[in-house]
N, C-alpha and C. Protein backbone atom coordinates (compact mmCIF):
# COMPACT_ATOMS: atom_id res chain seq x y z
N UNK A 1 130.58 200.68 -154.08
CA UNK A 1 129.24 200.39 -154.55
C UNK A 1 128.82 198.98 -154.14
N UNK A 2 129.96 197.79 -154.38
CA UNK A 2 129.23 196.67 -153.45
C UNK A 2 128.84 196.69 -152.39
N UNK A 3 129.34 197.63 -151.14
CA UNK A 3 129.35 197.52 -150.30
C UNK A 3 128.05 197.86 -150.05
N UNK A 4 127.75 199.17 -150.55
CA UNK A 4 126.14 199.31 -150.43
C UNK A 4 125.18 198.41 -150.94
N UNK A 5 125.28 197.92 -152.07
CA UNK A 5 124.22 197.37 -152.57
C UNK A 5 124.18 195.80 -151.42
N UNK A 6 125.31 195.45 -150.81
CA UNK A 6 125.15 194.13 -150.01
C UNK A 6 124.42 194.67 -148.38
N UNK A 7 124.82 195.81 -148.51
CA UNK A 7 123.84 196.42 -147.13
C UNK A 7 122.48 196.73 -147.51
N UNK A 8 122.31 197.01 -148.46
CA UNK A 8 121.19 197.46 -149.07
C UNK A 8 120.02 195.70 -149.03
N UNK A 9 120.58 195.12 -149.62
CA UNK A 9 120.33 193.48 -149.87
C UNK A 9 119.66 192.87 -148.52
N UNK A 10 120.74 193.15 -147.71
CA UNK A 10 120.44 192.67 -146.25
C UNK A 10 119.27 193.30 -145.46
N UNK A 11 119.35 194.28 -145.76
CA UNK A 11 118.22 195.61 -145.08
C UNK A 11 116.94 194.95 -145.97
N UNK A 12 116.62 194.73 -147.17
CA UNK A 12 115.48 194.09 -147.93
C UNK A 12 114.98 192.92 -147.33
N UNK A 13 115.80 192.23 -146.92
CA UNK A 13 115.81 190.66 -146.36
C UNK A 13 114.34 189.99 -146.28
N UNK A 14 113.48 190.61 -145.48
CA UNK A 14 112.02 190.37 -145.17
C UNK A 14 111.40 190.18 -146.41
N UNK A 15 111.05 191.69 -146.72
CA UNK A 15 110.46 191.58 -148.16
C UNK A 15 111.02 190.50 -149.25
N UNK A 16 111.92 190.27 -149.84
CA UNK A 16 112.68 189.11 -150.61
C UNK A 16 112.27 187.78 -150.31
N UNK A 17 112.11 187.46 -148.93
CA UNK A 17 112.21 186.40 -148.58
C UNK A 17 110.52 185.80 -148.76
N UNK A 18 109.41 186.85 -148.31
CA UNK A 18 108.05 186.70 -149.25
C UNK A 18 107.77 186.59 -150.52
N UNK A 19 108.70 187.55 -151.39
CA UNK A 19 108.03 187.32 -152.80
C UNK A 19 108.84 185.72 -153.40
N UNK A 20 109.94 185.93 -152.52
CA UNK A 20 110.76 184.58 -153.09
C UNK A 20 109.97 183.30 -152.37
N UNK A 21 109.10 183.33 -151.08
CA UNK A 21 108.05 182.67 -150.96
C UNK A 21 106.87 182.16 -151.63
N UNK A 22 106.36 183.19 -151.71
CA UNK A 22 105.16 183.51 -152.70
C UNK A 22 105.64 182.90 -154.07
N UNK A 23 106.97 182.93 -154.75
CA UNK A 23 107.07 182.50 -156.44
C UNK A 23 107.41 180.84 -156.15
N UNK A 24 108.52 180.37 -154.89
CA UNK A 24 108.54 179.40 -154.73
C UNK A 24 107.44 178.37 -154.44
N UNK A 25 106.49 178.87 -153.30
CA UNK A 25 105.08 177.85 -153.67
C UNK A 25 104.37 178.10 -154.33
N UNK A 26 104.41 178.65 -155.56
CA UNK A 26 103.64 178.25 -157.05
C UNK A 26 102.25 179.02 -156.54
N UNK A 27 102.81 180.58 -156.05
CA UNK A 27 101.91 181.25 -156.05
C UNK A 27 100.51 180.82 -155.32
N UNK A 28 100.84 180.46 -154.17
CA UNK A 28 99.65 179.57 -152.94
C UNK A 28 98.91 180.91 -152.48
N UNK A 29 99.91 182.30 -151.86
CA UNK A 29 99.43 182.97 -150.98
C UNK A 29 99.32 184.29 -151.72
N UNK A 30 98.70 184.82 -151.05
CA UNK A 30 98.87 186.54 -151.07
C UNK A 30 99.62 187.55 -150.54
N UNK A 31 100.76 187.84 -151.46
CA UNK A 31 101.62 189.01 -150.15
C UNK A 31 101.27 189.98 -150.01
N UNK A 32 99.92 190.49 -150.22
CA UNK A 32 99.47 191.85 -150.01
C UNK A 32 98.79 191.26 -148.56
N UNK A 33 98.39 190.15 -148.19
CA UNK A 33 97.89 189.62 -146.94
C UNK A 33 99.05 189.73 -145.86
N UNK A 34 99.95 188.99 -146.52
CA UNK A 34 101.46 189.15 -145.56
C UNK A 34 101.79 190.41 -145.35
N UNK A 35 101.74 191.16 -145.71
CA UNK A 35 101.97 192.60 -145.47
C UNK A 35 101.38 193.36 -145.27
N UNK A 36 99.77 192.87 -144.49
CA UNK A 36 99.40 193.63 -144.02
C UNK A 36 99.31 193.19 -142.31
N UNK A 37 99.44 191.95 -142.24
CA UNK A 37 99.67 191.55 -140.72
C UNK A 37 100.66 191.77 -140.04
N UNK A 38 100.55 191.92 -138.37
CA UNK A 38 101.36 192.46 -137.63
C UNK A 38 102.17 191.96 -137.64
N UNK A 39 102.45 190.51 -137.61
CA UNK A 39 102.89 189.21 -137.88
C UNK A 39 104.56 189.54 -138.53
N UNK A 40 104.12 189.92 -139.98
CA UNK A 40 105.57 190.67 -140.23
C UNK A 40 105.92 191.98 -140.17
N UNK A 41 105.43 192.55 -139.59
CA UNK A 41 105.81 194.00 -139.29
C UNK A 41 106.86 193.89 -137.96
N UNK A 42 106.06 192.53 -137.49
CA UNK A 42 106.82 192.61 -136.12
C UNK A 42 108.47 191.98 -135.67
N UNK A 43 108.09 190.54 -136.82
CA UNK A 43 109.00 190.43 -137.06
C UNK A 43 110.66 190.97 -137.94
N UNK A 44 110.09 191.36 -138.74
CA UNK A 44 111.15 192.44 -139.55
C UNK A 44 111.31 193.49 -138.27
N UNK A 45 110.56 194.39 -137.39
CA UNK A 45 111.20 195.00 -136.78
C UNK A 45 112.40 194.78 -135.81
N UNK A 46 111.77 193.18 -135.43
CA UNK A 46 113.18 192.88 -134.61
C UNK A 46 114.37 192.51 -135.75
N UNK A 47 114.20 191.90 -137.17
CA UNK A 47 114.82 191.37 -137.75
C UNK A 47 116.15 192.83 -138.02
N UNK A 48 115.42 193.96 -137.98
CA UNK A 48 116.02 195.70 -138.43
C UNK A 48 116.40 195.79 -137.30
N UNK A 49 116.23 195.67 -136.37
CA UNK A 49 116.89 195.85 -134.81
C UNK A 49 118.20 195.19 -134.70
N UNK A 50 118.09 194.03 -135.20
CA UNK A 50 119.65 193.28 -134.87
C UNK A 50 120.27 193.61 -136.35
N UNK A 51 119.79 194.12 -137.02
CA UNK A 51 120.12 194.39 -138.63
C UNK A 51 121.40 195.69 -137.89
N UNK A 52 120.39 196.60 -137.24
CA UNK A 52 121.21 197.91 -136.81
C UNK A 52 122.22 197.95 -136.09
N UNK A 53 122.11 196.53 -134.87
CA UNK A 53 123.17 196.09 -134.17
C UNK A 53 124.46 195.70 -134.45
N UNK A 54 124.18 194.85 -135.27
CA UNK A 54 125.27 194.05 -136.23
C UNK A 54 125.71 195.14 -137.41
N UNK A 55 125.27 196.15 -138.28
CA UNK A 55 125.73 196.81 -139.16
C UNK A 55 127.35 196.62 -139.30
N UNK A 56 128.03 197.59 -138.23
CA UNK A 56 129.74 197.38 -138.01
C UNK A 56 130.07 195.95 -138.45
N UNK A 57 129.80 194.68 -137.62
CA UNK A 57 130.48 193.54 -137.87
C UNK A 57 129.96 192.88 -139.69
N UNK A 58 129.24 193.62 -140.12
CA UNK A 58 128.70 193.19 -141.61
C UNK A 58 129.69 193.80 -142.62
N UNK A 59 130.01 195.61 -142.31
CA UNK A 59 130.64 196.48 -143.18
C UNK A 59 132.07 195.76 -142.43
N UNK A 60 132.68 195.03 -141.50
CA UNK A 60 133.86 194.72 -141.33
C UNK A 60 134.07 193.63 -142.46
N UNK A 61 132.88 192.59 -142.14
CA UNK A 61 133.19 191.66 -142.96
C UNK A 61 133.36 191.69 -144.32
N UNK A 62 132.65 192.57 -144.94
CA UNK A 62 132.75 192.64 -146.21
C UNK A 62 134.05 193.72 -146.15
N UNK A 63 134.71 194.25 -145.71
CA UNK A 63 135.91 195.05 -145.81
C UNK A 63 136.63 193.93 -145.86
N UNK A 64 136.98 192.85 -145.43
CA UNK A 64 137.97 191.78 -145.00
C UNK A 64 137.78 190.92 -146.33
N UNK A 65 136.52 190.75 -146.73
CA UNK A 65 136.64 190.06 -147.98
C UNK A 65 137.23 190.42 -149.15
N UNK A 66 137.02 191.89 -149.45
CA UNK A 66 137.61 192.86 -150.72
C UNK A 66 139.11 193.10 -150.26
N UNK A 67 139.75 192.53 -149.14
CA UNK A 67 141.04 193.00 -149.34
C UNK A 67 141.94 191.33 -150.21
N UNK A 68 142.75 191.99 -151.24
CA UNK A 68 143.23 191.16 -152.16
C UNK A 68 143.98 190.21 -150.84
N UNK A 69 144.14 188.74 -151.14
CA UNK A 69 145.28 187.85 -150.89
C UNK A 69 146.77 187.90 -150.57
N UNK A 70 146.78 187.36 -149.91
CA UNK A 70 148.61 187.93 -149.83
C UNK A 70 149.38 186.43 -150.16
């Protein structure tokens, strides 16, 4: 279940990173504006592109972390 919810996390990334925008400057902008420009559509698509690339080396890493100490 961590494993998903940290893939899950990562895959959100875009979105998170606006509303955590949006609350951090004291509510300046509109994210219904941000989300409607190409602007981030375009970017999140490449951001999901290397998201899809990298998947394996993410689920490795977090396999390598959950294994106990020796």
């Amino acid at each position: 279940m961590k494993k998903l919810s940290i893939l899950a996390a990562f895959a959100a990334l875009p979105f998170l990173l606006v509303w955590a925008g949006f609350i951090l400057t004291g509510f300046n902008f509109n994210p219904h504006d941000v989300f409607n420009e190409g602007a981030f559509w375009g970017l999140s698509t490449m951001y999901w592109f290397l998201y899809v690339c990298l998947i394996g080396l993410i689920v490795e890493i977090i396999d390598e972390s959950e294994k106990p100490a020796k």
